[in-house]
Protein backbone atom coordinates (compact mmCIF):
# COMPACT_ATOMS: atom_id res chain seq x y z
CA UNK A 1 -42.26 69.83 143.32
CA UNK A 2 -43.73 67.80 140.00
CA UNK A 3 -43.05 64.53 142.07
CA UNK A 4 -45.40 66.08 145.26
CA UNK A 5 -48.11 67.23 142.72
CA UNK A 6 -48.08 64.15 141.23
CA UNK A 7 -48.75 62.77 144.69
CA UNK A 8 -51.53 64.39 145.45
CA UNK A 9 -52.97 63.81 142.04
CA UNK A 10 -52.57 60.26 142.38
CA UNK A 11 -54.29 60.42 145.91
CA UNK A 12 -56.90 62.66 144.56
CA UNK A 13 -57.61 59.96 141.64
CA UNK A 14 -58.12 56.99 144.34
CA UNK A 15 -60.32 59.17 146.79
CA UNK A 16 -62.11 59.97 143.70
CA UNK A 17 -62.16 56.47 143.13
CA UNK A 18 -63.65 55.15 146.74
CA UNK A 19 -66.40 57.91 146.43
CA UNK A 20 -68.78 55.71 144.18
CA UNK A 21 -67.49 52.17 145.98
CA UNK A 22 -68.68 53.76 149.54
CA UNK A 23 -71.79 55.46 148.13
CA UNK A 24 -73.10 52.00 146.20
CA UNK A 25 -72.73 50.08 149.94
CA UNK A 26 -74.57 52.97 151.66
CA UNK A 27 -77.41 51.93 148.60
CA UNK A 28 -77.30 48.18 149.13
CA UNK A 29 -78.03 48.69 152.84
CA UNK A 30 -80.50 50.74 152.19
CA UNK A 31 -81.80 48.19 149.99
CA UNK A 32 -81.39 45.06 152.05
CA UNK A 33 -83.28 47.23 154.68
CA UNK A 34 -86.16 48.05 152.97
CA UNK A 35 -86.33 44.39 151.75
CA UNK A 36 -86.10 43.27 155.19
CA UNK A 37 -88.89 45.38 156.11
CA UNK A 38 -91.13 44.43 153.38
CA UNK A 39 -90.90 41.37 154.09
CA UNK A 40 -91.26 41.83 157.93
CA UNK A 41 -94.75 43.66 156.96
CA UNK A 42 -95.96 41.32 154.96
CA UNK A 43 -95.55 38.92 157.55
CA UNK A 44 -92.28 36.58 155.42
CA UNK A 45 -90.09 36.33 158.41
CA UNK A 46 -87.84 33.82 157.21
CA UNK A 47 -87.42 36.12 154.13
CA UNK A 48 -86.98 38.95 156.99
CA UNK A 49 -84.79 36.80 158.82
CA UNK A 50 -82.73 36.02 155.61
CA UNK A 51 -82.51 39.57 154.58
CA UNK A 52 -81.54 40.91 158.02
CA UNK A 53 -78.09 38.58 158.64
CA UNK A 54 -77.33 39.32 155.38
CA UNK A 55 -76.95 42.80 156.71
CA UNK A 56 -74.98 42.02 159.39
CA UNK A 57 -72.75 39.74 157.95
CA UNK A 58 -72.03 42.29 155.33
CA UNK A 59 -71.70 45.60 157.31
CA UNK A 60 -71.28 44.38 161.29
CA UNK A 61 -73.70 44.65 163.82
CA UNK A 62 -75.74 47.80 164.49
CA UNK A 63 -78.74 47.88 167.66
CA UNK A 64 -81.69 48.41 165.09
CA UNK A 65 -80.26 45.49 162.64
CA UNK A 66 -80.28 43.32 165.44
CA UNK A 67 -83.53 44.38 167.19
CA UNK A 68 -85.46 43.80 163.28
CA UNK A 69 -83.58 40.43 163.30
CA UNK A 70 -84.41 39.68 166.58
CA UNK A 71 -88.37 41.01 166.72
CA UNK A 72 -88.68 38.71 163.03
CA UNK A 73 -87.46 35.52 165.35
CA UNK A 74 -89.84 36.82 167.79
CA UNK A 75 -92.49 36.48 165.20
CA UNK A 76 -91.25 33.04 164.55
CA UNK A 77 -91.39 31.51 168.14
CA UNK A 78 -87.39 31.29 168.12
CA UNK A 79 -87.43 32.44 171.69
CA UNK A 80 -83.95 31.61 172.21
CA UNK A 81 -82.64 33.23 168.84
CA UNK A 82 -84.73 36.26 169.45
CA UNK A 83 -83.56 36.70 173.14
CA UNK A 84 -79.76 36.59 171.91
CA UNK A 85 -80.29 39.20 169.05
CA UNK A 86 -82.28 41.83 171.48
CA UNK A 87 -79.44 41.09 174.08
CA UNK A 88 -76.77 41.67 171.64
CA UNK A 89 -78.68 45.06 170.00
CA UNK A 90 -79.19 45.96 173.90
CA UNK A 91 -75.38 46.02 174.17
CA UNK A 92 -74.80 48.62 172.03
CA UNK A 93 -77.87 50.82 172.98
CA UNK A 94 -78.00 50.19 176.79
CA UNK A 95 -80.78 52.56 177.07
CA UNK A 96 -83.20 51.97 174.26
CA UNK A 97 -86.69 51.39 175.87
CA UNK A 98 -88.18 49.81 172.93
CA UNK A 99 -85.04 47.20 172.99
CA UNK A 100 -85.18 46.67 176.83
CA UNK A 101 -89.47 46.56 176.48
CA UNK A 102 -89.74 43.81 173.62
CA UNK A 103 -86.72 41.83 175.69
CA UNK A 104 -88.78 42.44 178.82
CA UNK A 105 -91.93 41.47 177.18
CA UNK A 106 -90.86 38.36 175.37
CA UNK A 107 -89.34 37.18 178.55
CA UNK A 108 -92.40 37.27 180.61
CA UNK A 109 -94.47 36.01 178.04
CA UNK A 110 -92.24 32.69 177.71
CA UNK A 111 -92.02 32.61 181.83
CA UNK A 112 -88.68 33.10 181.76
CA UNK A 113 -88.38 35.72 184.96
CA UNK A 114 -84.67 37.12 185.01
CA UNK A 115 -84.02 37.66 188.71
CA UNK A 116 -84.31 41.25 189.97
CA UNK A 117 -80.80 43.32 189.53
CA UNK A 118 -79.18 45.08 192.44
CA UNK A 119 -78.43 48.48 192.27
CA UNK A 120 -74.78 47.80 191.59
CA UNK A 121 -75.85 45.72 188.87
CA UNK A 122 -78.43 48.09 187.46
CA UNK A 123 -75.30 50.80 187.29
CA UNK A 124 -72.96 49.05 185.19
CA UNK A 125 -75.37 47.97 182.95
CA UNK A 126 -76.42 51.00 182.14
CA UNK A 127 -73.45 51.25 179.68
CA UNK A 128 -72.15 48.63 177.44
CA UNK A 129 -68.31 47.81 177.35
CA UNK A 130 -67.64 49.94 175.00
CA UNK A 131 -68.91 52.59 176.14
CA UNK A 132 -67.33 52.29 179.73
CA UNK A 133 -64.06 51.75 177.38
CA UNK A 134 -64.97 55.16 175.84
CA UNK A 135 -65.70 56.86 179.17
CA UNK A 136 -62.13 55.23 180.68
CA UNK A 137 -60.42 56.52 177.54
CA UNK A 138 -61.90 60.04 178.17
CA UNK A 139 -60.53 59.79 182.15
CA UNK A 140 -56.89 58.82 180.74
CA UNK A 141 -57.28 61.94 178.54
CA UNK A 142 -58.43 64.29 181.01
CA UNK A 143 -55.60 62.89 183.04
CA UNK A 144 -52.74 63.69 180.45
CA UNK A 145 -54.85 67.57 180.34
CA UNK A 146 -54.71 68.02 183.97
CA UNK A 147 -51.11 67.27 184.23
CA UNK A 148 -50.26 69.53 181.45
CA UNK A 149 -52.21 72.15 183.40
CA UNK A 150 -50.53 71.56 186.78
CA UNK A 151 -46.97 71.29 184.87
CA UNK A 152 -47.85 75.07 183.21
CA UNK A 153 -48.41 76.38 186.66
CA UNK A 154 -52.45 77.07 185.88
CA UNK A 155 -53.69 75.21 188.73
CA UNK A 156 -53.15 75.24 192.59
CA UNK A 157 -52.35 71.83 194.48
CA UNK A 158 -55.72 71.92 196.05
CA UNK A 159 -58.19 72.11 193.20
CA UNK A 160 -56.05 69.63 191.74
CA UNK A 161 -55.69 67.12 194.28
CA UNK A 162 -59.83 67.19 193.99
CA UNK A 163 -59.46 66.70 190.32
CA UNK A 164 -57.33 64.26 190.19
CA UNK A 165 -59.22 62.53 192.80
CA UNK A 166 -62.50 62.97 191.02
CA UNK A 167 -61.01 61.43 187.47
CA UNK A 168 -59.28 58.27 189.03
CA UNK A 169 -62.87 57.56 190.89
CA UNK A 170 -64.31 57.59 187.39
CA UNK A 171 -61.43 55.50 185.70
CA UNK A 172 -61.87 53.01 188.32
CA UNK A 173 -66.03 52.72 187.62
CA UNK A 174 -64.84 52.34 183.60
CA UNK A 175 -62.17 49.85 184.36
CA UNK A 176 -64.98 47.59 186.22
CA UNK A 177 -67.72 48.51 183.92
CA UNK A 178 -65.58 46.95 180.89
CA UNK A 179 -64.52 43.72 183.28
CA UNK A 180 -67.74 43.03 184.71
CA UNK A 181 -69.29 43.29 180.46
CA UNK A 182 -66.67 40.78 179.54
CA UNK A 183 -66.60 38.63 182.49
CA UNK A 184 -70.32 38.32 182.77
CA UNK A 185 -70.97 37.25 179.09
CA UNK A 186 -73.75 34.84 179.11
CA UNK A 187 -74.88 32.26 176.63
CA UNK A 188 -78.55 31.68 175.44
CA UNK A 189 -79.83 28.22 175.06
CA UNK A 190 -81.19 28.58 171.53
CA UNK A 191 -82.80 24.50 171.20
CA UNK A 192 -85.69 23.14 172.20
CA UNK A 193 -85.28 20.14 174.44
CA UNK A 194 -82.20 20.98 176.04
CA UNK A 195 -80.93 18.85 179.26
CA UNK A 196 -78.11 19.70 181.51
CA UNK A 197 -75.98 17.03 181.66
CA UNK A 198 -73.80 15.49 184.73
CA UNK A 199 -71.12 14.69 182.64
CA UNK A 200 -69.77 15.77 178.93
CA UNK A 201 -70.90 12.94 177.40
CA UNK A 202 -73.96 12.03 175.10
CA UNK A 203 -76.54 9.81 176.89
CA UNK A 204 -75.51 10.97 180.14
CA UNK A 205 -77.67 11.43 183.31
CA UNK A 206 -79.81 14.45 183.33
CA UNK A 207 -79.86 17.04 186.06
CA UNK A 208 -82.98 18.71 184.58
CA UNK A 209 -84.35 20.42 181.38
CA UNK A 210 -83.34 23.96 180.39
CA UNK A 211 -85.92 25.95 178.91
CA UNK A 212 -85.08 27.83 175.70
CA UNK A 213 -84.28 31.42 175.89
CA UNK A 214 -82.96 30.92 179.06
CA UNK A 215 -79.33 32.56 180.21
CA UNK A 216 -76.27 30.46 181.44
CA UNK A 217 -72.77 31.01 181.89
CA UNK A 218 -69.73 29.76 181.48
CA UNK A 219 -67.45 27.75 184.19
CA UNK A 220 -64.30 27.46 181.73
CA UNK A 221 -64.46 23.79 181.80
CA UNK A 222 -64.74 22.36 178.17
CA UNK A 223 -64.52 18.43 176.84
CA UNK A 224 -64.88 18.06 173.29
CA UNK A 225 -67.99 19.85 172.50
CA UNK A 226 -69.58 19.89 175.71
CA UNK A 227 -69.48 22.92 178.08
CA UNK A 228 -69.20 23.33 181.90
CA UNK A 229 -71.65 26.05 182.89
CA UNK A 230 -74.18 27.06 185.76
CA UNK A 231 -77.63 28.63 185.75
CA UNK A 232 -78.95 32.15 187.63
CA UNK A 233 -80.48 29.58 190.07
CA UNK A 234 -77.00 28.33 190.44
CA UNK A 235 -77.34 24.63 189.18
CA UNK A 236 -74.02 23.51 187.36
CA UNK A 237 -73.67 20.84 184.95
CA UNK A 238 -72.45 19.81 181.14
CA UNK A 239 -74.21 21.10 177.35
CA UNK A 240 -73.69 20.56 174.00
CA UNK A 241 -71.99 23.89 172.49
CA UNK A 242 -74.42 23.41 169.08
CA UNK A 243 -77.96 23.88 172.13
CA UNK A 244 -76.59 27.29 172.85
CA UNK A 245 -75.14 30.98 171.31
CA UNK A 246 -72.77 33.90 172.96
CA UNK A 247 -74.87 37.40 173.53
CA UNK A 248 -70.99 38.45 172.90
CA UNK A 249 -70.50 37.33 169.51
């Protein structure tokens, strides 16, 4: 009984411990934030800019991190840097309007029109990936209850035949909400000057220029640092991996 006590003592003493470690991050953040902001007001965006991946680079990515970050490149005419920040912060809050407004905005106002989404594609993107993940993981659960249920006799086959029926339907929407978020990752062309090349090679032909800011994706092809990819307009052809950045970092 000495040895348990002494256990818990010793775990006691650590958690005791971690208390001040956790509360003096919580107080840099804050920190860094209000620095960042300053800055931001006072119209230093590369201080802003600074101060802001600092952040993120110290405690992860969060939507309003990135949407400060990306608004301060926005201020900076880094069209392509501030499209992939607001797309990665829209990730993680799907249905923040000031997010999906500034994105919107700074699109239009650099000509670059994204072509109109379907319904279907309206739907899914609605939620990120993780958050289909987190709705599939609450089907699988409400699975393992409703077979508990049935197996305790508390449920007739009927009303669970229409439950069951109603919880793989929505497990089947998660399943291609998280494919479609990972399968559809697009890349941002983040330079200025940027050709699309017919071949991976440097001084090759040109198949046209690709505006910064705008959205390609990946064909799978890669040869040395070049990538294979195609635009929305469906044009396919070779780029140099350091002209563009992953909304899916």
């Amino acid at each position: 009984m000495m040895l348990l006590k002494h256990g818990h003592c010793l775990l006691f003493f650590w958690v005791l411990l971690a208390i001040p470690v956790f509360a003096s991050a919580e107080k840099d953040v804050t920190r860094l934030m209000l620095e960042a902001n300053a800055a931001y007001g006072r119209g230093d965006y590369d201080r802003a800019i600074l101060t802001f991946q600092r952040i993120t680079e110290e405690n992860g990515y969060s939507a309003s991190v990135l949407y400060n970050l990306a608004n301060s490149y926005a201020q900076k005419g880094r069209i392509g840097l501030a499209i992939v920040n607001y797309e990665r912060a829209r990730r993680l809050a799907p249905a923040n309007a000031d997010i999906r407004g500034n994105l919107a905005k700074l699109r239009e106002e650099a000509g670059l029109f994204a072509p109109d989404q379907g319904l279907v594609e309206r739907f899914f993107s609605f939620f990120s990936g993780n958050g289909w993940a987190i709705i599939g993981s609450g089907c699988i659960g409400a699975a393992v209850l409703l077979l508990l249920w049935q197996f305790w006799g508390q449920i007739s086959p009927i009303p669970f035949g229409g439950f069951a029926l109603g919880i793989t339907f929505c497990l089947v929407l998660a399943s291609v909400g998280v494919v479609r978020s990972y399968r559809d990752d697009p890349w941002i062309v983040v330079d200025e000057d940027v050709q699309l090349l017919v071949s991976p090679f440097e001084g090759a032909g040109s198949l046209g220029a690709l505006a910064e800011g705008k959205k390609l994706y990946s064909l799978g092809k890669r040869h040395g640092h070049f990538f294979f990819v195609r635009d929305a307009s469906g044009r396919r052809g070779w780029l140099s991996a350091q002209a563009v950045l992953p909304i899916h970092d």
